[in-house]
C-alpha atoms as a PDB file:
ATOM      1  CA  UNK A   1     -84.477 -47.462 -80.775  1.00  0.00           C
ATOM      2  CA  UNK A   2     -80.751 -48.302 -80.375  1.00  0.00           C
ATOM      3  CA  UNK A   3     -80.103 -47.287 -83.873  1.00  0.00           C
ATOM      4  CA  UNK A   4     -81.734 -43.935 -83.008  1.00  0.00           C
ATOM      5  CA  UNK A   5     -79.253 -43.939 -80.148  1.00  0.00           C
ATOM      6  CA  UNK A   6     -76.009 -44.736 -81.920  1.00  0.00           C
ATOM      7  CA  UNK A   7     -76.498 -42.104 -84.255  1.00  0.00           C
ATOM      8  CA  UNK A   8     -77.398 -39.558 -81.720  1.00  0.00           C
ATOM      9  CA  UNK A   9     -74.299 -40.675 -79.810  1.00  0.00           C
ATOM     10  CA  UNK A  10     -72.310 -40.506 -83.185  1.00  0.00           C
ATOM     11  CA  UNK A  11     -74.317 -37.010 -84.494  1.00  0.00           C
ATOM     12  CA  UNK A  12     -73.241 -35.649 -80.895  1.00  0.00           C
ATOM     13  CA  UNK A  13     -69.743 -36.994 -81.614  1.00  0.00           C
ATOM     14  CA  UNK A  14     -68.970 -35.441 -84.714  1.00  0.00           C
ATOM     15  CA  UNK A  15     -70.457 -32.024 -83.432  1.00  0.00           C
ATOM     16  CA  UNK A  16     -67.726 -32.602 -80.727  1.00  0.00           C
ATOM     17  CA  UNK A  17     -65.278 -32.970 -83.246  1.00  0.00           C
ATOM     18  CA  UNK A  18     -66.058 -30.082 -85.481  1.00  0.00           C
ATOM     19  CA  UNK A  19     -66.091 -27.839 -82.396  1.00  0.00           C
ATOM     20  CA  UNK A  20     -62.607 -28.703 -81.049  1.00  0.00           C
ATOM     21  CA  UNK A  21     -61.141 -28.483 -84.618  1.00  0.00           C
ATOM     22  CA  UNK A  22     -62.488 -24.889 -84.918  1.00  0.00           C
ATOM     23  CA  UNK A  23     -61.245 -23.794 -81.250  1.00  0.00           C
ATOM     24  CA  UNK A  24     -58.049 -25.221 -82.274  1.00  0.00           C
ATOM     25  CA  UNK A  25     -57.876 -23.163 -85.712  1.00  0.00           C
ATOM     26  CA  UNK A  26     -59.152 -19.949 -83.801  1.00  0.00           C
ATOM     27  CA  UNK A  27     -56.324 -20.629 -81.137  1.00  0.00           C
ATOM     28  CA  UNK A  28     -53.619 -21.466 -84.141  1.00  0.00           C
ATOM     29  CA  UNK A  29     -54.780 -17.697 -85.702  1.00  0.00           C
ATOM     30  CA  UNK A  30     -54.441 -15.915 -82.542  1.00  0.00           C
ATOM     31  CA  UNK A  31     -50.531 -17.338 -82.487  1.00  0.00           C
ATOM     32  CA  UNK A  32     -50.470 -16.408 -86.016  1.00  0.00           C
ATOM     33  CA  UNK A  33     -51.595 -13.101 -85.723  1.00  0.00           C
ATOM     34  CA  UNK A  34     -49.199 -12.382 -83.012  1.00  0.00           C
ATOM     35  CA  UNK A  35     -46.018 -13.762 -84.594  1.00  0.00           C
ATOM     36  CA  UNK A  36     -47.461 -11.673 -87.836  1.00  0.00           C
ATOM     37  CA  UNK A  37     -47.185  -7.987 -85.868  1.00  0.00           C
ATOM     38  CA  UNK A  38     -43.856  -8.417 -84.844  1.00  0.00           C
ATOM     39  CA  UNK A  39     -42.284  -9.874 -87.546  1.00  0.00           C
ATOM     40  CA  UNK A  40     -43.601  -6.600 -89.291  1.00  0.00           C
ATOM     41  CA  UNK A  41     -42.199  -4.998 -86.699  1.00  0.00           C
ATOM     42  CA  UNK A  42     -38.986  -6.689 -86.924  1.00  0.00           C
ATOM     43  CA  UNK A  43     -38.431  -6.273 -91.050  1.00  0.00           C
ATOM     44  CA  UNK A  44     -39.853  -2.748 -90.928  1.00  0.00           C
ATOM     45  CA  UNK A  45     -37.043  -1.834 -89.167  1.00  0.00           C
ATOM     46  CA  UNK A  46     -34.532  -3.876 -91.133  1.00  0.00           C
ATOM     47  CA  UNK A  47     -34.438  -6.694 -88.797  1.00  0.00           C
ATOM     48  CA  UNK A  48     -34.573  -9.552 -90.940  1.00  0.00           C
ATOM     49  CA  UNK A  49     -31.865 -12.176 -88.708  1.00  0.00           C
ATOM     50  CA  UNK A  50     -34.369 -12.457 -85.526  1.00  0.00           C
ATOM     51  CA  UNK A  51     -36.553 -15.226 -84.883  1.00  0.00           C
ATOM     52  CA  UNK A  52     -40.050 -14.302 -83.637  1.00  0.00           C
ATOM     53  CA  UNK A  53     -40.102 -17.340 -81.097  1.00  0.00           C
ATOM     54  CA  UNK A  54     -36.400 -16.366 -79.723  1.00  0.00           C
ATOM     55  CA  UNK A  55     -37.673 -12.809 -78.362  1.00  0.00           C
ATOM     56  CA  UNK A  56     -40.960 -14.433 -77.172  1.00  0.00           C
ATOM     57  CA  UNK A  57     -42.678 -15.635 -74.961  1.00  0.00           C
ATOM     58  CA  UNK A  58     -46.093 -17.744 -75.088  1.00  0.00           C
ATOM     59  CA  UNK A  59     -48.852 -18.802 -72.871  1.00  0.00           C
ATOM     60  CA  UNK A  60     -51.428 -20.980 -74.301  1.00  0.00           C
ATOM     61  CA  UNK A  61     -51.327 -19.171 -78.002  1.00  0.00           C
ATOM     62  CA  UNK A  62     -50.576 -15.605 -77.452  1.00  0.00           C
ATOM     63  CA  UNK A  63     -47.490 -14.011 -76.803  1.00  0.00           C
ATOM     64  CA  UNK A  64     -47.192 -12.704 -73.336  1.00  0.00           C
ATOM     65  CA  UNK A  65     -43.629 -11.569 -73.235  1.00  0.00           C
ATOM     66  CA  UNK A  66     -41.738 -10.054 -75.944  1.00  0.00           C
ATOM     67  CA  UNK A  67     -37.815  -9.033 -75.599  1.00  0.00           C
ATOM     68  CA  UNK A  68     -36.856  -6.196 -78.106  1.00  0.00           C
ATOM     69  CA  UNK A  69     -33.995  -5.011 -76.731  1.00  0.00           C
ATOM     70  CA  UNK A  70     -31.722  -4.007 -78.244  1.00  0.00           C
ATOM     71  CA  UNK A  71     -28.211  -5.887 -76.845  1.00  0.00           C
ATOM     72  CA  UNK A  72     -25.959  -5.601 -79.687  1.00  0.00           C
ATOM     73  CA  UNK A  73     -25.691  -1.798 -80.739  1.00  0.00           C
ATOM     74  CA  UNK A  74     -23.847  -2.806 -83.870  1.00  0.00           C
ATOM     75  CA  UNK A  75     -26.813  -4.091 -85.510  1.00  0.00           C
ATOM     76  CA  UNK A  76     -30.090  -2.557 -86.604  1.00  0.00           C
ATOM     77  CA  UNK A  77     -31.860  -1.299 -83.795  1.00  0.00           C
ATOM     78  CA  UNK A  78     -35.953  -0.512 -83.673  1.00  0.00           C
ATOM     79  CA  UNK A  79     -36.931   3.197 -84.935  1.00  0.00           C
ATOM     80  CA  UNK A  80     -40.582   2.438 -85.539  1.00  0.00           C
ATOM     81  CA  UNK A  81     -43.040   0.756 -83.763  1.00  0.00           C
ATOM     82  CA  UNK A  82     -46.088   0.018 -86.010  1.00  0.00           C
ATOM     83  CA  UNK A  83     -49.702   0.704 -84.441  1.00  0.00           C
ATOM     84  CA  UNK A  84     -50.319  -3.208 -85.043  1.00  0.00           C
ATOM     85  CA  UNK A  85     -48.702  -3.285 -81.592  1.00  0.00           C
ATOM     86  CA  UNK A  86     -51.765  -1.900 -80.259  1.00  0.00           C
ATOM     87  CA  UNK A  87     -53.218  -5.847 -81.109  1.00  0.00           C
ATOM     88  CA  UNK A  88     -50.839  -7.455 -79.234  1.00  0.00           C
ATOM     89  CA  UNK A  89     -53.552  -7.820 -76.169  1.00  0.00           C
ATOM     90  CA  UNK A  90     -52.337 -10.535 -74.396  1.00  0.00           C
ATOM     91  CA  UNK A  91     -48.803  -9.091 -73.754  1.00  0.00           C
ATOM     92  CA  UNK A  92     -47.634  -8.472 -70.192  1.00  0.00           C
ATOM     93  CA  UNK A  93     -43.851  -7.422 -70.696  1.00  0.00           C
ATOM     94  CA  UNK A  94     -42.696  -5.160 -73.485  1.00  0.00           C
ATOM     95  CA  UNK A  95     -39.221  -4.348 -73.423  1.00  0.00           C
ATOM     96  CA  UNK A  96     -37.971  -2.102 -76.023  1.00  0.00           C
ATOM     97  CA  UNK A  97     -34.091  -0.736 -73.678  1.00  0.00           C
ATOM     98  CA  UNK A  98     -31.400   0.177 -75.960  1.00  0.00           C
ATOM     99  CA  UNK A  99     -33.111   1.003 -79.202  1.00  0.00           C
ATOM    100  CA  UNK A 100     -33.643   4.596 -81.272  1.00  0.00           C
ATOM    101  CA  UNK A 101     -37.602   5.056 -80.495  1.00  0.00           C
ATOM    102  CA  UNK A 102     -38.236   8.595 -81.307  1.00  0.00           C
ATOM    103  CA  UNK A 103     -42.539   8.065 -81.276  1.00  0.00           C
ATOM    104  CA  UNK A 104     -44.519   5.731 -79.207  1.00  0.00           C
ATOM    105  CA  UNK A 105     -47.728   5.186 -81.322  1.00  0.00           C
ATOM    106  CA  UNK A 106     -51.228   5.849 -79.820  1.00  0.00           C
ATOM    107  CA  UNK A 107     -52.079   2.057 -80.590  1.00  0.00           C
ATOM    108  CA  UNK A 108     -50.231   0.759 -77.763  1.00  0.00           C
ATOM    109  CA  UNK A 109     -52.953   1.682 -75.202  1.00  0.00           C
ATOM    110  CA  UNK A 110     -54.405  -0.769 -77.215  1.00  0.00           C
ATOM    111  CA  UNK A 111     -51.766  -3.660 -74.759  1.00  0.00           C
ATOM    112  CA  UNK A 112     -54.238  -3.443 -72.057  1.00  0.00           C
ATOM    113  CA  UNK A 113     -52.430  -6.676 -70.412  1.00  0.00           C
ATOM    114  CA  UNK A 114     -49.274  -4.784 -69.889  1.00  0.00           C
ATOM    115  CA  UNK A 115     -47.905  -4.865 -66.414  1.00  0.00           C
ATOM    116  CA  UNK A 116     -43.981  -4.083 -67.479  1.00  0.00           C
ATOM    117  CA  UNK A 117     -43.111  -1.606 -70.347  1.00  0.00           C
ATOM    118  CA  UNK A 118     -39.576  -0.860 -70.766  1.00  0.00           C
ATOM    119  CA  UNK A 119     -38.326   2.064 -72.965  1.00  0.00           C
ATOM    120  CA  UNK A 120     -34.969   3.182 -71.019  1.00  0.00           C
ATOM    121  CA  UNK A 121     -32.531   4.656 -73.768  1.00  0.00           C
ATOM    122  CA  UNK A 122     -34.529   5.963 -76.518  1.00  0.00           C
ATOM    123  CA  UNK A 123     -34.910   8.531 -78.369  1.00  0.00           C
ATOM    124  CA  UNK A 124     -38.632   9.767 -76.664  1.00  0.00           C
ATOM    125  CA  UNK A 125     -40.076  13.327 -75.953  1.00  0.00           C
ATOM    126  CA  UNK A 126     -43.058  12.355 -75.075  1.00  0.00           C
ATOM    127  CA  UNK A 127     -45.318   9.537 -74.058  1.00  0.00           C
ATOM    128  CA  UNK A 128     -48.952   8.819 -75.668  1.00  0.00           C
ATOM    129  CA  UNK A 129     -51.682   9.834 -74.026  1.00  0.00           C
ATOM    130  CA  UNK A 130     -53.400   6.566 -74.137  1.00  0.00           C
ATOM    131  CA  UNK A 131     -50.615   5.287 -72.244  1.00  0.00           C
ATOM    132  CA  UNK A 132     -53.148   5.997 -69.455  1.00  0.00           C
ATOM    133  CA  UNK A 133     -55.225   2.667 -71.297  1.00  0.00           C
ATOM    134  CA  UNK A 134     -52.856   0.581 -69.279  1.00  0.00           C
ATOM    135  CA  UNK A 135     -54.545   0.032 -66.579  1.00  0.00           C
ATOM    136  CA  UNK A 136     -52.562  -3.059 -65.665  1.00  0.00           C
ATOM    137  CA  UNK A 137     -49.131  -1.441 -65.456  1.00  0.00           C
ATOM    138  CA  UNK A 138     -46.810  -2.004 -62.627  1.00  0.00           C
ATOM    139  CA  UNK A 139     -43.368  -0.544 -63.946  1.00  0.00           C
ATOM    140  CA  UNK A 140     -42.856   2.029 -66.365  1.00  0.00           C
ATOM    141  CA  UNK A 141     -38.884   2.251 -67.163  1.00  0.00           C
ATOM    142  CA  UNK A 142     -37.973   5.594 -69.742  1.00  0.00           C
ATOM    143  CA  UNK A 143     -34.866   6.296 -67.915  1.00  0.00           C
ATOM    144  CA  UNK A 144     -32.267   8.316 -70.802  1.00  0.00           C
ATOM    145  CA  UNK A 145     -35.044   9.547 -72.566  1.00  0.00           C
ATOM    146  CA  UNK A 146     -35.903  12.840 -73.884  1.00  0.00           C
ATOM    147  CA  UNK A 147     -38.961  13.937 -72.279  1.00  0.00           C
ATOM    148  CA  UNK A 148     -40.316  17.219 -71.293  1.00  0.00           C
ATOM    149  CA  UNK A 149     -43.813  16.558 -70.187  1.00  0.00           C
ATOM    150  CA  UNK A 150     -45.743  13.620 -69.145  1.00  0.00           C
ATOM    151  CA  UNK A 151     -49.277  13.865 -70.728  1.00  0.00           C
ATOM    152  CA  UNK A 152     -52.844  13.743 -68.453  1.00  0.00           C
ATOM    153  CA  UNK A 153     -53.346   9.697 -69.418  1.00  0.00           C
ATOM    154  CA  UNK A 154     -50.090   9.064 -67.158  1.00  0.00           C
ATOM    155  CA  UNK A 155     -51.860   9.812 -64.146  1.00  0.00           C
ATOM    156  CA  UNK A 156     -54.639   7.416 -64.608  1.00  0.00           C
ATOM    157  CA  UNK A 157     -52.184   4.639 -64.208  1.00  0.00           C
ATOM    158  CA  UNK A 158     -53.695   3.777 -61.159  1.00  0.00           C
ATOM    159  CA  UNK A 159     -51.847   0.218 -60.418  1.00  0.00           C
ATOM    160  CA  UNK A 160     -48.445   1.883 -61.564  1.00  0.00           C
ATOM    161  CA  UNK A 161     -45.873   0.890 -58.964  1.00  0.00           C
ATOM    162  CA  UNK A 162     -42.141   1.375 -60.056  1.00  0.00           C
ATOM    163  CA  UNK A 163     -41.433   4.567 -62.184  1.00  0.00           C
ATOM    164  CA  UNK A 164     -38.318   5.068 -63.731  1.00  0.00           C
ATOM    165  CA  UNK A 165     -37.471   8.504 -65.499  1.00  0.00           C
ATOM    166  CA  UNK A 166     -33.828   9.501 -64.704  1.00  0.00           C
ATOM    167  CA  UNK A 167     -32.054  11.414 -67.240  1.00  0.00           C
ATOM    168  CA  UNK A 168     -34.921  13.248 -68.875  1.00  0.00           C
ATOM    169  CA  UNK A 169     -35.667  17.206 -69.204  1.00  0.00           C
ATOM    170  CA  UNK A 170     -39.038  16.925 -67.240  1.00  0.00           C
ATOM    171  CA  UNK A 171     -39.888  20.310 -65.894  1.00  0.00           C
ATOM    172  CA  UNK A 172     -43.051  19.960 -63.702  1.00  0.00           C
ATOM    173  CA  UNK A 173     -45.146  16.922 -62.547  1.00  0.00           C
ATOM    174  CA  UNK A 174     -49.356  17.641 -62.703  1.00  0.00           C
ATOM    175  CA  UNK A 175     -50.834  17.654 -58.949  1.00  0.00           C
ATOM    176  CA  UNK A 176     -52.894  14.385 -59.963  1.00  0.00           C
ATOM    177  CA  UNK A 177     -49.701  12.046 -58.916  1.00  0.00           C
ATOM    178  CA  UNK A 178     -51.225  12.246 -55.559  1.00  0.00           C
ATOM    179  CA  UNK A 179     -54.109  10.304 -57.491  1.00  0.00           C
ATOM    180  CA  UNK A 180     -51.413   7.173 -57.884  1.00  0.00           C
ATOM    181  CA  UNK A 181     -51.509   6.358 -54.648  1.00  0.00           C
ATOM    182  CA  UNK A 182     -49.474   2.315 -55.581  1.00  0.00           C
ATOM    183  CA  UNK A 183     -46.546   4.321 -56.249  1.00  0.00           C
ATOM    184  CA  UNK A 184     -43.904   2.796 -54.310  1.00  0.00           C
ATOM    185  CA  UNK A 185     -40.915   3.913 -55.770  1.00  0.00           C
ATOM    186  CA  UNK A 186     -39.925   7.116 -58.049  1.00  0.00           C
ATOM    187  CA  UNK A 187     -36.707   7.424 -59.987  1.00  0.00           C
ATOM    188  CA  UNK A 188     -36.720  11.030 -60.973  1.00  0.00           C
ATOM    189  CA  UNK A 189     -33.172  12.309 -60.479  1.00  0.00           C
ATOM    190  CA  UNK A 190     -30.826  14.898 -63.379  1.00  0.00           C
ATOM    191  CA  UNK A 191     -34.169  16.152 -64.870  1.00  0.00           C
ATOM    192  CA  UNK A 192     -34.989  19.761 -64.344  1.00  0.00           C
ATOM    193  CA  UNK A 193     -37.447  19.892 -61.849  1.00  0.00           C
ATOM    194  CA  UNK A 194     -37.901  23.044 -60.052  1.00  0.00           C
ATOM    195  CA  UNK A 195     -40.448  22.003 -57.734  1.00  0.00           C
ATOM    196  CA  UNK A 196     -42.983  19.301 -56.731  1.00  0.00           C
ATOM    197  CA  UNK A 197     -46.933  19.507 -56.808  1.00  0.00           C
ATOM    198  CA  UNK A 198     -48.850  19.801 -53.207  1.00  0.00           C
ATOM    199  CA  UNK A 199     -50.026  16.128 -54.678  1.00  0.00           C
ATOM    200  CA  UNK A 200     -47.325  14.062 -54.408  1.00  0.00           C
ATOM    201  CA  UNK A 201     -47.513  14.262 -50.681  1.00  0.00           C
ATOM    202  CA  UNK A 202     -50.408  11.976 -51.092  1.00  0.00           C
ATOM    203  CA  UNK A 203     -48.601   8.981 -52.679  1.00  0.00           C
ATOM    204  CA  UNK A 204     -48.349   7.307 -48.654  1.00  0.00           C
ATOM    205  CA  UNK A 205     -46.522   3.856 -50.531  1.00  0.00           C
ATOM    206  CA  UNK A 206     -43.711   5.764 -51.224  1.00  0.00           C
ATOM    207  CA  UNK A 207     -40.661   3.473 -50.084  1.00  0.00           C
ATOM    208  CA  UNK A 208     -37.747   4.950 -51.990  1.00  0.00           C
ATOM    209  CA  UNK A 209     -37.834   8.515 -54.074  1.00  0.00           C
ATOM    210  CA  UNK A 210     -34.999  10.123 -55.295  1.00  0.00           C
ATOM    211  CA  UNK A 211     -34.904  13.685 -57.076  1.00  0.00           C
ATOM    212  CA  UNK A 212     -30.927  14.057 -57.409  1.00  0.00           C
ATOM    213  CA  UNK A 213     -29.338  16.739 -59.632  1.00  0.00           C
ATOM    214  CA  UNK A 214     -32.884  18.786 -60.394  1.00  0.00           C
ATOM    215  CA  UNK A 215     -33.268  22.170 -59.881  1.00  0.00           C
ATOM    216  CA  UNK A 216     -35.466  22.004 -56.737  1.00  0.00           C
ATOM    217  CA  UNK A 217     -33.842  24.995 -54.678  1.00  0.00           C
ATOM    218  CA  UNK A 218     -36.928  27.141 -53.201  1.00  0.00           C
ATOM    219  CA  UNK A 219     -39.734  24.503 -52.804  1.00  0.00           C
ATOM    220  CA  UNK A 220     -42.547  25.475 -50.725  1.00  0.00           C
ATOM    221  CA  UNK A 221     -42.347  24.875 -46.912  1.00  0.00           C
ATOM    222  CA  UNK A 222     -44.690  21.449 -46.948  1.00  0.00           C
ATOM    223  CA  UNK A 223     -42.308  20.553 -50.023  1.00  0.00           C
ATOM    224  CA  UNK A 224     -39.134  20.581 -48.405  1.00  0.00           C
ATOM    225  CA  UNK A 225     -40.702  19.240 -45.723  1.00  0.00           C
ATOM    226  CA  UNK A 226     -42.059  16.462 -47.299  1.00  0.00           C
ATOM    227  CA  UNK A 227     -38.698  15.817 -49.204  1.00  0.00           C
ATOM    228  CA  UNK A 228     -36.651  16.190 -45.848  1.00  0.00           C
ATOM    229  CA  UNK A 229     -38.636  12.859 -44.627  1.00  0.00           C
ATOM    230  CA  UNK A 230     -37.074  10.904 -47.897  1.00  0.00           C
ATOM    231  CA  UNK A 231     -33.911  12.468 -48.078  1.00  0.00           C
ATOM    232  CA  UNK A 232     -32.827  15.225 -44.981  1.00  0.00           C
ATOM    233  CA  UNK A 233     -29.853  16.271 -47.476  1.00  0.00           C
ATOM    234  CA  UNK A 234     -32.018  16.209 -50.919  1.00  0.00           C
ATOM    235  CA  UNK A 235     -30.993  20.522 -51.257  1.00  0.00           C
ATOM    236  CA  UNK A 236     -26.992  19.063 -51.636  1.00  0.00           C
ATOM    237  CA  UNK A 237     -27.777  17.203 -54.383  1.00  0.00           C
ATOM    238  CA  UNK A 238     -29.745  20.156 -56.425  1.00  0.00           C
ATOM    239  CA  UNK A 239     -28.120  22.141 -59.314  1.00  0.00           C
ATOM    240  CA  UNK A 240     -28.550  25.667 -57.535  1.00  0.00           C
ATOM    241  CA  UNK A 241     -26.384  28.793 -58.422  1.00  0.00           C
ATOM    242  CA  UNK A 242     -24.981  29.812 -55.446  1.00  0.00           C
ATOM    243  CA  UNK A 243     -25.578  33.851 -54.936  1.00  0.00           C
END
């Protein structure tokens, strides 16, 4: 009887054992995996100098945090973002500032933990639509851009809370940014808006807004109205021709 016990006590044991060695293998590819898309990312664009682990950051075996910015313009800079960053699920904070981004791919709806994206001083016209697959984003920063339009998936971003987009050519905003209602602040100033949807009175969170150096000049009456609340001298600060 005590011999059947040991070896159920040693069976259960070894079981044990097998089971911890294969979490920690699973956990070891996950880290792999990671490091693997953005060193791809990194030597696809030439960057060959940059340690993954130096622009990272982990929690438990994922990366959570990764720093591409680019802070020395005399050296390569990223032009390409693979769609392995789509993979990446785990990451929270993407900054990408300072680089020559002309295409964000589809994939990186696929970062569904993202609560910080940072693309300020790219090369962008346009955003992805499956941008709107973040539903975890909190700030969206693509200040000295290029962009025109924002696409339909923008406006699901629900929990979005900070939006940065100075210094782009965005002509209109969709009425559904009254559907954002944890918008609390909205950098929109030298685009070329010439108006504001009826929707955007809806976003009640609003603590700071500022739509400097647009093109705003004969808003509708709730508009300017609306606007005069945030800013009573917003029309001084709009690229009008004077008749």
């Amino acid at each position: 009887m005590n011999r059947i016990l040991v070896l159920g006590v040693l069976l259960c044991a070894g079981i044990g054992s097998l089971a911890q060695e294969s979490q920690t293998a699973f956990a070891g590819s996950s880290t792999d995996d990671d490091v693997q898309i953005v060193r791809k990312i990194l030597e696809s664009n030439g960057i060959t100098d940059v340690s993954v682990m130096s622009i990272s950051k982990l929690e438990g075996t994922r990366i959570i945090s990764l720093d591409l910015e680019n802070k020395n313009i005399e050296k390569s800079s990223i032009r390409t973002l693979s769609p392995d960053i789509g993979r990446l699920t785990a990451l929270q904070e993407l900054y990408l500032q300072k680089n020559e981004v002309a295409e964000l791919p589809e994939a990186i709806g696929g970062c569904t933990s993202l609560r910080i994206l940072n693309l300020a001083s790219n090369e962008l016209r346009a955003l992805p639509n499956s941008i709107g697959n973040l539903a975890a984003l909190q700030q969206l920063d693509v200040r000295s851009n290029s962009i025109e339009t924002l696409p339909p998936g923008f406006y699901r971003l629900k929990n979005l809370q900070v939006f940065q987009a100075w210094g782009n050519r965005l002509t209109s905003l969709s009425d559904d940014i009254g559907n954002m209602t944890a918008l609390r602040e909205i950098y929109l100033e030298r685009n070329r808006l010439k108006t504001l949807p009826a929707g955007i009175t809806r976003c009640k969170n609003l603590t700071y807004f500022d739509i400097g150096y647009n093109e705003i000049c004969s808003p509708s009456a709730a508009i300017d109205a609306w606007i005069k609340k945030k800013d009573k001298r917003y029309r001084e600060m709009q690229k009008c021709q004077v008749e």
